[in-house]
PDB file of N, CA and C in Angstrom:
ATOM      1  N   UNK A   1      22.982  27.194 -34.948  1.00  0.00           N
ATOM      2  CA  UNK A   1      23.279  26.078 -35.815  1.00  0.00           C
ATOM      3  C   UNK A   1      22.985  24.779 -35.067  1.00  0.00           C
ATOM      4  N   UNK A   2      22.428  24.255 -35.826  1.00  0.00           N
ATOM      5  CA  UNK A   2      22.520  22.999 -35.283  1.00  0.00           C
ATOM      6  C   UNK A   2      23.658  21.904 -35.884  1.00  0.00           C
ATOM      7  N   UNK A   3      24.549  20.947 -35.913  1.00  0.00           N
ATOM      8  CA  UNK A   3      25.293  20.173 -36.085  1.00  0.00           C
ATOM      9  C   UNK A   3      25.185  18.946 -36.117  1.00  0.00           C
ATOM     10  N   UNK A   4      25.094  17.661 -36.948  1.00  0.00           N
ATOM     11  CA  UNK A   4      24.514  16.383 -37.019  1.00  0.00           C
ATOM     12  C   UNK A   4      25.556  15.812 -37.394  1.00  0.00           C
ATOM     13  N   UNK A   5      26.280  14.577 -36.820  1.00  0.00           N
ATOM     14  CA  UNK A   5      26.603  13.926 -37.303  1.00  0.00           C
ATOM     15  C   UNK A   5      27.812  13.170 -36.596  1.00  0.00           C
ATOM     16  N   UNK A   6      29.261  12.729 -36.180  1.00  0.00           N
ATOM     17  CA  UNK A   6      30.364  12.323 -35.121  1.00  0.00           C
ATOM     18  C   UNK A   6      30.345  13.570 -34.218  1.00  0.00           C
ATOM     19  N   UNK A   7      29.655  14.408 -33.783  1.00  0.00           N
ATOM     20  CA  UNK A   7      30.195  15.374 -33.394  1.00  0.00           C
ATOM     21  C   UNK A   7      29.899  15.950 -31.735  1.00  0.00           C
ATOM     22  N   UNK A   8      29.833  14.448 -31.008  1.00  0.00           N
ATOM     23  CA  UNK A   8      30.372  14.499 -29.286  1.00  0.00           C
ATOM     24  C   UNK A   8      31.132  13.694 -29.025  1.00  0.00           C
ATOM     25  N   UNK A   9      31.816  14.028 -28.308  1.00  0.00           N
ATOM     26  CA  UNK A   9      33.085  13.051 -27.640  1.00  0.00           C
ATOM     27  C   UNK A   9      34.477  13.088 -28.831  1.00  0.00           C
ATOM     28  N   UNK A  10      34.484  14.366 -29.255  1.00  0.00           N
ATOM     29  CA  UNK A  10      35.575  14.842 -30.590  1.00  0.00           C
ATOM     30  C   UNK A  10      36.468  16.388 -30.214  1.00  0.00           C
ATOM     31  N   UNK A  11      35.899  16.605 -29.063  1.00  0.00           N
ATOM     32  CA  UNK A  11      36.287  17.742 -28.631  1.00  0.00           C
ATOM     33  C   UNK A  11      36.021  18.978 -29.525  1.00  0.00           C
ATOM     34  N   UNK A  12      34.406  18.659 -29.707  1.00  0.00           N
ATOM     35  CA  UNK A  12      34.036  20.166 -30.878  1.00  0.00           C
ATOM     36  C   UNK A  12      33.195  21.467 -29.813  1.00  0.00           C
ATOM     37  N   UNK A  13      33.126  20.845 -29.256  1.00  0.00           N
ATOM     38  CA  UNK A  13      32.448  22.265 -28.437  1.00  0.00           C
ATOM     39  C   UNK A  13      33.561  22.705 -28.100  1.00  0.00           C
ATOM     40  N   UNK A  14      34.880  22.470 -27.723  1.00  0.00           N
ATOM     41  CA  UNK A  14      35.954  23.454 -27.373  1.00  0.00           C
ATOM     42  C   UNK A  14      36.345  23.533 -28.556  1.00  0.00           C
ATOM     43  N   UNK A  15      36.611  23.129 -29.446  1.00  0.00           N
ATOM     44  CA  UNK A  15      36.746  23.604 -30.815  1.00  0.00           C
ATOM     45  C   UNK A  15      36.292  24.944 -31.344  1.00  0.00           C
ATOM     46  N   UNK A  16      34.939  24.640 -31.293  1.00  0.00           N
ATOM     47  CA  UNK A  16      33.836  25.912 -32.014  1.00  0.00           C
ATOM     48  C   UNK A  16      34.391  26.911 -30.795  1.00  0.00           C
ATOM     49  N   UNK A  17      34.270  26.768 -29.712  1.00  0.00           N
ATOM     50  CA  UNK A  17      34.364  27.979 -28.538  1.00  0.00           C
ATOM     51  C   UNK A  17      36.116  28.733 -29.163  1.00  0.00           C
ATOM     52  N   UNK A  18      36.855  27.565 -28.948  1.00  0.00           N
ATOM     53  CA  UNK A  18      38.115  28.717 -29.916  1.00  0.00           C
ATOM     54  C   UNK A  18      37.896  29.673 -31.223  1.00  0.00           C
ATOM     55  N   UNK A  19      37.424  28.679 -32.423  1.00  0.00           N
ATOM     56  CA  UNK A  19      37.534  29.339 -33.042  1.00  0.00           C
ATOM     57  C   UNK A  19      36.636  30.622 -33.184  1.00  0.00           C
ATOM     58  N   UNK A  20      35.499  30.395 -32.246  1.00  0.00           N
ATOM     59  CA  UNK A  20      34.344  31.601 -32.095  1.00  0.00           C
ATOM     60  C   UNK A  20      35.048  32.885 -31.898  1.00  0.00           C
ATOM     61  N   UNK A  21      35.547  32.399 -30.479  1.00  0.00           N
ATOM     62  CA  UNK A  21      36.315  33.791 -29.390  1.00  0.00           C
ATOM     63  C   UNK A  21      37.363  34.287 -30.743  1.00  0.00           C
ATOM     64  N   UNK A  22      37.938  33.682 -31.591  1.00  0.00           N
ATOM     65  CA  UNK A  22      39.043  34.066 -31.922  1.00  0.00           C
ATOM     66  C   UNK A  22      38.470  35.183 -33.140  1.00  0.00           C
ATOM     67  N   UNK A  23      37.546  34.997 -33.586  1.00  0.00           N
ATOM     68  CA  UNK A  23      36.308  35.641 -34.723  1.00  0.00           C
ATOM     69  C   UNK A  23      35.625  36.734 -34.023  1.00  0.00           C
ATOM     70  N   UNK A  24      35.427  36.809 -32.483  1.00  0.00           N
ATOM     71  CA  UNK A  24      34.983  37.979 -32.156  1.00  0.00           C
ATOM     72  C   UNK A  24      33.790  37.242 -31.708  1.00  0.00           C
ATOM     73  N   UNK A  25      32.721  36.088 -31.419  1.00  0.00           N
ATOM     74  CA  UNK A  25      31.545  35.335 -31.742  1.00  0.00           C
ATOM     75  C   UNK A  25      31.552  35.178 -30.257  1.00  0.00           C
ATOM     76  N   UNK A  26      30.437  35.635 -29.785  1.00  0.00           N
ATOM     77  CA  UNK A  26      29.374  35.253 -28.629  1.00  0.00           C
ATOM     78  C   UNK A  26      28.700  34.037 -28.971  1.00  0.00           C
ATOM     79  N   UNK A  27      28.246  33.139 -27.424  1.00  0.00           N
ATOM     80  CA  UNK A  27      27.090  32.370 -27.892  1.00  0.00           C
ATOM     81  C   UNK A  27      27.230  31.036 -26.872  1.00  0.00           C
ATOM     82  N   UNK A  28      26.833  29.962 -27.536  1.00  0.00           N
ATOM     83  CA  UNK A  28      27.468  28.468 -26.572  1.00  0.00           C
ATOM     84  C   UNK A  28      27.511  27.888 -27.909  1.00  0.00           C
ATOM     85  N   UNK A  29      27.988  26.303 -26.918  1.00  0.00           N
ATOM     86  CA  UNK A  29      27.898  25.123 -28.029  1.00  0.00           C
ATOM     87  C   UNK A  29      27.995  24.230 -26.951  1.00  0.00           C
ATOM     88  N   UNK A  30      26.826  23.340 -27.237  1.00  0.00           N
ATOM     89  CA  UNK A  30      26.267  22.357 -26.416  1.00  0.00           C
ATOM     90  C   UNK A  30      25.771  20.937 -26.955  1.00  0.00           C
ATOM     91  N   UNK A  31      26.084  20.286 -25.980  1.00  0.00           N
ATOM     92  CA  UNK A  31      25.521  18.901 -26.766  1.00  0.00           C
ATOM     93  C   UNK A  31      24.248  19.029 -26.648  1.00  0.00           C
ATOM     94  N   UNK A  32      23.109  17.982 -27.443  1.00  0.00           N
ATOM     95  CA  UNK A  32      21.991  18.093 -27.058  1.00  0.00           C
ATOM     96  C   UNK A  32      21.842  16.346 -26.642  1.00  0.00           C
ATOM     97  N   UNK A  33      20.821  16.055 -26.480  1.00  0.00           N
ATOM     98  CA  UNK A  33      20.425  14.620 -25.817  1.00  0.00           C
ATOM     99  C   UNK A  33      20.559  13.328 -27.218  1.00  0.00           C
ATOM    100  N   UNK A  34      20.465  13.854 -28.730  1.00  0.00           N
ATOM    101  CA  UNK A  34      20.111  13.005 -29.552  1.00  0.00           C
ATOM    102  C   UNK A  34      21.078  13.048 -30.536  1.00  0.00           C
ATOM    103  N   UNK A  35      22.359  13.822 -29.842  1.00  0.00           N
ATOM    104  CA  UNK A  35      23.799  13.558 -30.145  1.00  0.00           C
ATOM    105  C   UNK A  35      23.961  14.189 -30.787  1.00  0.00           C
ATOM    106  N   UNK A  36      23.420  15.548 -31.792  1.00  0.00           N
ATOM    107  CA  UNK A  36      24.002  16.377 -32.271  1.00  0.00           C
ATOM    108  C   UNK A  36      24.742  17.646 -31.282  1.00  0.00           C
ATOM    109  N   UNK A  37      24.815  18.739 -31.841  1.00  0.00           N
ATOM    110  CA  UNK A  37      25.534  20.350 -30.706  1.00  0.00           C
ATOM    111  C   UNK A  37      24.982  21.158 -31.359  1.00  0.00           C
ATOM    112  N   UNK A  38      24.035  22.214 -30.583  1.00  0.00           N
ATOM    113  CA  UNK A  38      23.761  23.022 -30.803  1.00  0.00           C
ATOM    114  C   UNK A  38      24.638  24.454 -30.766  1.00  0.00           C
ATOM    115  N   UNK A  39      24.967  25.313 -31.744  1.00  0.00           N
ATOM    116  CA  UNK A  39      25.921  26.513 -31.783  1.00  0.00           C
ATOM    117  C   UNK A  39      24.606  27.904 -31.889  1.00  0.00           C
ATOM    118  N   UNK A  40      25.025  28.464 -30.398  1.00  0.00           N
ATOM    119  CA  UNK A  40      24.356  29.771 -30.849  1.00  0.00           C
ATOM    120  C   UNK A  40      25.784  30.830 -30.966  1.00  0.00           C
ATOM    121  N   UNK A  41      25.468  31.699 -31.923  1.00  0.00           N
ATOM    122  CA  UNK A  41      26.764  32.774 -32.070  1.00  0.00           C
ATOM    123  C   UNK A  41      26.096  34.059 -32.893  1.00  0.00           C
ATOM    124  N   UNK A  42      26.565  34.794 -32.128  1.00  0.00           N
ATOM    125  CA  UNK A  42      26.459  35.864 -32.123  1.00  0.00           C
ATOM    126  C   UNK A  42      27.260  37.216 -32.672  1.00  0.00           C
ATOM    127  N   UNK A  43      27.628  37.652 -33.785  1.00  0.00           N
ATOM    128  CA  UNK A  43      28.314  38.332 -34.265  1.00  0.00           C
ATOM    129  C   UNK A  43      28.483  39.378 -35.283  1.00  0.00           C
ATOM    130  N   UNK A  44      29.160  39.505 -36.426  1.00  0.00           N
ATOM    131  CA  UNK A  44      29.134  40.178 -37.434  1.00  0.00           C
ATOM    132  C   UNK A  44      28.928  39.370 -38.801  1.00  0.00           C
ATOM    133  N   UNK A  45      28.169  39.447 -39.528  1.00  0.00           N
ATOM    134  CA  UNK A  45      28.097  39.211 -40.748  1.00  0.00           C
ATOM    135  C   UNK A  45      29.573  38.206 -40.887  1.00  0.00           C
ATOM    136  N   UNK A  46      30.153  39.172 -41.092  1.00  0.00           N
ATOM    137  CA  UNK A  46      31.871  38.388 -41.806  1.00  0.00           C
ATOM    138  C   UNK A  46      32.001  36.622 -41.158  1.00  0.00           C
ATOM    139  N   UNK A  47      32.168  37.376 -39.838  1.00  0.00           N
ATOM    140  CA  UNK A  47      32.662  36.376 -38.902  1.00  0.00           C
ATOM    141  C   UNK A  47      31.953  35.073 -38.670  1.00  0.00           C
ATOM    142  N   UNK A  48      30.454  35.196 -38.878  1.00  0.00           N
ATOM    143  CA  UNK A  48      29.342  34.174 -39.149  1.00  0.00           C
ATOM    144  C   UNK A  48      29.255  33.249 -39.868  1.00  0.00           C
ATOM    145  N   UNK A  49      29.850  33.808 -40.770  1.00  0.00           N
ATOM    146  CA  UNK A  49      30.303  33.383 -42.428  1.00  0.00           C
ATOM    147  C   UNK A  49      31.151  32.258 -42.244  1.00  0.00           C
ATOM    148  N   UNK A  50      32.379  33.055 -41.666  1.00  0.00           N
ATOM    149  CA  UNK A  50      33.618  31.826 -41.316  1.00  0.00           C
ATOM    150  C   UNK A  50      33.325  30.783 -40.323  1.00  0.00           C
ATOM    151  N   UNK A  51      32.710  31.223 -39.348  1.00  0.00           N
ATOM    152  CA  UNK A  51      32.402  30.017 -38.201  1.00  0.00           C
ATOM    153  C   UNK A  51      31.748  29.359 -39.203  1.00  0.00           C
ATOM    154  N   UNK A  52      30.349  29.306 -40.101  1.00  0.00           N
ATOM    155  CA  UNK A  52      29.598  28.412 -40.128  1.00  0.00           C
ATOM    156  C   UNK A  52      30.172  27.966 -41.469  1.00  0.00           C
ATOM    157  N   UNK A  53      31.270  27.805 -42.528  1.00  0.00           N
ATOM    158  CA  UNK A  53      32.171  27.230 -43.369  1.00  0.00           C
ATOM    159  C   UNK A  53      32.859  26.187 -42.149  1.00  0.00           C
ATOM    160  N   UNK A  54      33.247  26.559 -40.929  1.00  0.00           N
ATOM    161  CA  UNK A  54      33.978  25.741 -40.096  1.00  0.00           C
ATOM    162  C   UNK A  54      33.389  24.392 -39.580  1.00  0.00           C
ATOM    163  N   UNK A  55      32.213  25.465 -39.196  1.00  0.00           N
ATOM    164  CA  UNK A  55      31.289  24.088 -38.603  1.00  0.00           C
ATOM    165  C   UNK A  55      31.044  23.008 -39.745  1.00  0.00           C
ATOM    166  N   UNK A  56      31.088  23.041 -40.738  1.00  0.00           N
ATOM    167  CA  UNK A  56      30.790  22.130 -41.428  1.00  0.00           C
ATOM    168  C   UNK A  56      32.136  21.431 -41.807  1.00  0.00           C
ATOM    169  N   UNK A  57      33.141  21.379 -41.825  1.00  0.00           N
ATOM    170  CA  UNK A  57      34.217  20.502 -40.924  1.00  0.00           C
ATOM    171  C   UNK A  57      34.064  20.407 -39.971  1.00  0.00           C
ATOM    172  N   UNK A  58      34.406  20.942 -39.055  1.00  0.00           N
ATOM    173  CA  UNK A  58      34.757  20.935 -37.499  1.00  0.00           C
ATOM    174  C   UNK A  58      35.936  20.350 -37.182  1.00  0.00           C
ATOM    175  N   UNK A  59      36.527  19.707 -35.873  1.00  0.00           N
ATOM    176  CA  UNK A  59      37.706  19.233 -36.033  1.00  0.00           C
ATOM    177  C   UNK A  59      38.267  18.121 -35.962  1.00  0.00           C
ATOM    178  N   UNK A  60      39.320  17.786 -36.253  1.00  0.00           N
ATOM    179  CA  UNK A  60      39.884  16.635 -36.868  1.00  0.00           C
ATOM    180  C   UNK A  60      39.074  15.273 -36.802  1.00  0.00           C
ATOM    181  N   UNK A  61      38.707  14.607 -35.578  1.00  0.00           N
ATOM    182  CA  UNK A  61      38.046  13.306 -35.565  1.00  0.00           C
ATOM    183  C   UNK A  61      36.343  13.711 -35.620  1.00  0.00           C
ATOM    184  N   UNK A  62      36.027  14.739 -36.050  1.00  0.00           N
ATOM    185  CA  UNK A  62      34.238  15.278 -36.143  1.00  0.00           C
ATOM    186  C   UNK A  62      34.254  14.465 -37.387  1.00  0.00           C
ATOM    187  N   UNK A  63      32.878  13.992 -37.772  1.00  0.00           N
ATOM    188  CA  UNK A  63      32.137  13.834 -38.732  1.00  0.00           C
ATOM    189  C   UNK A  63      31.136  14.773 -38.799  1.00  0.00           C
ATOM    190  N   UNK A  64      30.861  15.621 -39.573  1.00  0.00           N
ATOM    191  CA  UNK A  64      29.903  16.621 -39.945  1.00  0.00           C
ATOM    192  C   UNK A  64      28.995  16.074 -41.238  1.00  0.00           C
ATOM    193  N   UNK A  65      28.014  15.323 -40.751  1.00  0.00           N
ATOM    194  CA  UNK A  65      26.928  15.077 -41.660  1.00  0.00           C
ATOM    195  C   UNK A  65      25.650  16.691 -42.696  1.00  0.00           C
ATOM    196  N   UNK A  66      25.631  17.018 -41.547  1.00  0.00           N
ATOM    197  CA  UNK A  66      24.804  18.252 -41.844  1.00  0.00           C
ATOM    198  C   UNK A  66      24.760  19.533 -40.667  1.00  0.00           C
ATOM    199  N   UNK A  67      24.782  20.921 -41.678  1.00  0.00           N
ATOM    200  CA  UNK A  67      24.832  21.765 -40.310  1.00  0.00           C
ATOM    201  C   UNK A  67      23.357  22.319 -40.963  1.00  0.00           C
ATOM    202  N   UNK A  68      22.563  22.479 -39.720  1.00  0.00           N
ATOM    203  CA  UNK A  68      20.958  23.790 -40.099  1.00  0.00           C
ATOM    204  C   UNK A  68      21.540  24.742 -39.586  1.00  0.00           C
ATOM    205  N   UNK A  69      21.277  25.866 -40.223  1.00  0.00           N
ATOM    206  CA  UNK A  69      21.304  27.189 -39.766  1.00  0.00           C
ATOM    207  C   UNK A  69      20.334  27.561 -39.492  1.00  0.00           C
ATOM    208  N   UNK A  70      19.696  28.562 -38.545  1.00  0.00           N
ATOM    209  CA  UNK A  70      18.731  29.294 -38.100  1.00  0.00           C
ATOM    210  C   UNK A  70      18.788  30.831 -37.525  1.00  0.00           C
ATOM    211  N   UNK A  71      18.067  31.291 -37.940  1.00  0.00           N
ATOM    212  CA  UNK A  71      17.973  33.168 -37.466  1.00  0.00           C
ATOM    213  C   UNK A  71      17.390  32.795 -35.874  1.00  0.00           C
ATOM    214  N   UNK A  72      17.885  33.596 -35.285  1.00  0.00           N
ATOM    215  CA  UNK A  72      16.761  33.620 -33.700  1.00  0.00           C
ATOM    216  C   UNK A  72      16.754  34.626 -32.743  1.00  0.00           C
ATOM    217  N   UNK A  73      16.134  35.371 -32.187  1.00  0.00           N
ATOM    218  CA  UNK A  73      15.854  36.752 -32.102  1.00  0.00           C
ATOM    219  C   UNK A  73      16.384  36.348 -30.289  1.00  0.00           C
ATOM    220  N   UNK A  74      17.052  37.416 -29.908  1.00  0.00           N
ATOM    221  CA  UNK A  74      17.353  37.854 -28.731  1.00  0.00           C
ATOM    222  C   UNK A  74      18.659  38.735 -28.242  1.00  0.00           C
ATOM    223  N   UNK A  75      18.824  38.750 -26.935  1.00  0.00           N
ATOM    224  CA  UNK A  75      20.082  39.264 -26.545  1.00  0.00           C
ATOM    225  C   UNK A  75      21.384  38.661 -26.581  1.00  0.00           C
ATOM    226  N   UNK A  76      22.117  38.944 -27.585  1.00  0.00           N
ATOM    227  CA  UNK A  76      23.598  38.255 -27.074  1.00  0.00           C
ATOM    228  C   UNK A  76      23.997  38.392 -26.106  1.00  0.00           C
ATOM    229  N   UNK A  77      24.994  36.907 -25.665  1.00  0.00           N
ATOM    230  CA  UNK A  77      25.176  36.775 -24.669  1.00  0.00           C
ATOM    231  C   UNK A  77      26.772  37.496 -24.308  1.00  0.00           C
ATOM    232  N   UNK A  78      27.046  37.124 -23.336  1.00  0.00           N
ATOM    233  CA  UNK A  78      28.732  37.667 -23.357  1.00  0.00           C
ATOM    234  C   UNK A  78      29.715  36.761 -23.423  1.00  0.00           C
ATOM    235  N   UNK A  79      30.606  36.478 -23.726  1.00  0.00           N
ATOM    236  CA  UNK A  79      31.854  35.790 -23.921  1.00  0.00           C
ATOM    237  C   UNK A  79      30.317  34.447 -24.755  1.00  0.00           C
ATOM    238  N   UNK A  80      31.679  33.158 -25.138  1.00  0.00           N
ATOM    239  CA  UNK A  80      31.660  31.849 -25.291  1.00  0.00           C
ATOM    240  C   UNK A  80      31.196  30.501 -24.010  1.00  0.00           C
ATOM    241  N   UNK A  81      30.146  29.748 -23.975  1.00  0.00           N
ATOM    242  CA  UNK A  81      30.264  29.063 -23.227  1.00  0.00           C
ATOM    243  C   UNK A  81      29.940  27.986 -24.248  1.00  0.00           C
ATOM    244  N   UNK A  82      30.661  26.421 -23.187  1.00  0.00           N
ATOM    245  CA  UNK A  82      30.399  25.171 -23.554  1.00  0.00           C
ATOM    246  C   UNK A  82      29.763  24.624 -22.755  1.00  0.00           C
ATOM    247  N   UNK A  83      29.192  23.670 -22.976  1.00  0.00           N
ATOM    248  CA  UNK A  83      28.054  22.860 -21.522  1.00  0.00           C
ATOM    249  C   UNK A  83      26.771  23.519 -21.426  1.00  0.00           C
TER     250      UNK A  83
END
């Protein structure tokens, strides 16, 4: 996913990393340079579902303008990272 919009310096990458781990969701969430966060996650159908309904809130002081979703082929990773 990508994420556009208030969403560095809101505490959403530890955000998404909770609610990921708590869903079962591999992956990161990272800022990128042009101020959006990139979310890779990794999971089950279900759980995908709910993270990416989330991401489009996010939390409390986020502004969520727009989330892209994208398919992308590789190995999941293990646990959650931020940074």
């Amino acid at each position: 996913y990508t994420i556009k919009g208030r969403v560095q310096g809101v505490f959403f990458r530890d955000s998404t990393r909770r609610v990921a781990e708590s869903l079962g969701i591999t992956g990161h969430a990272i800022n990128l340079p042009d101020g959006d966060v990139e979310v890779l996650a990794c999971g089950d159908a279900a759980s995908l579902d709910k993270l990416g309904d989330w991401l489009k809130e996010g939390p409390p002081h986020a502004r969520v303008d727009d989330v892209i979703a994208r398919d992308v082929e590789g190995t999941p990773p293990a646990g959650f990272r931020t940074g």
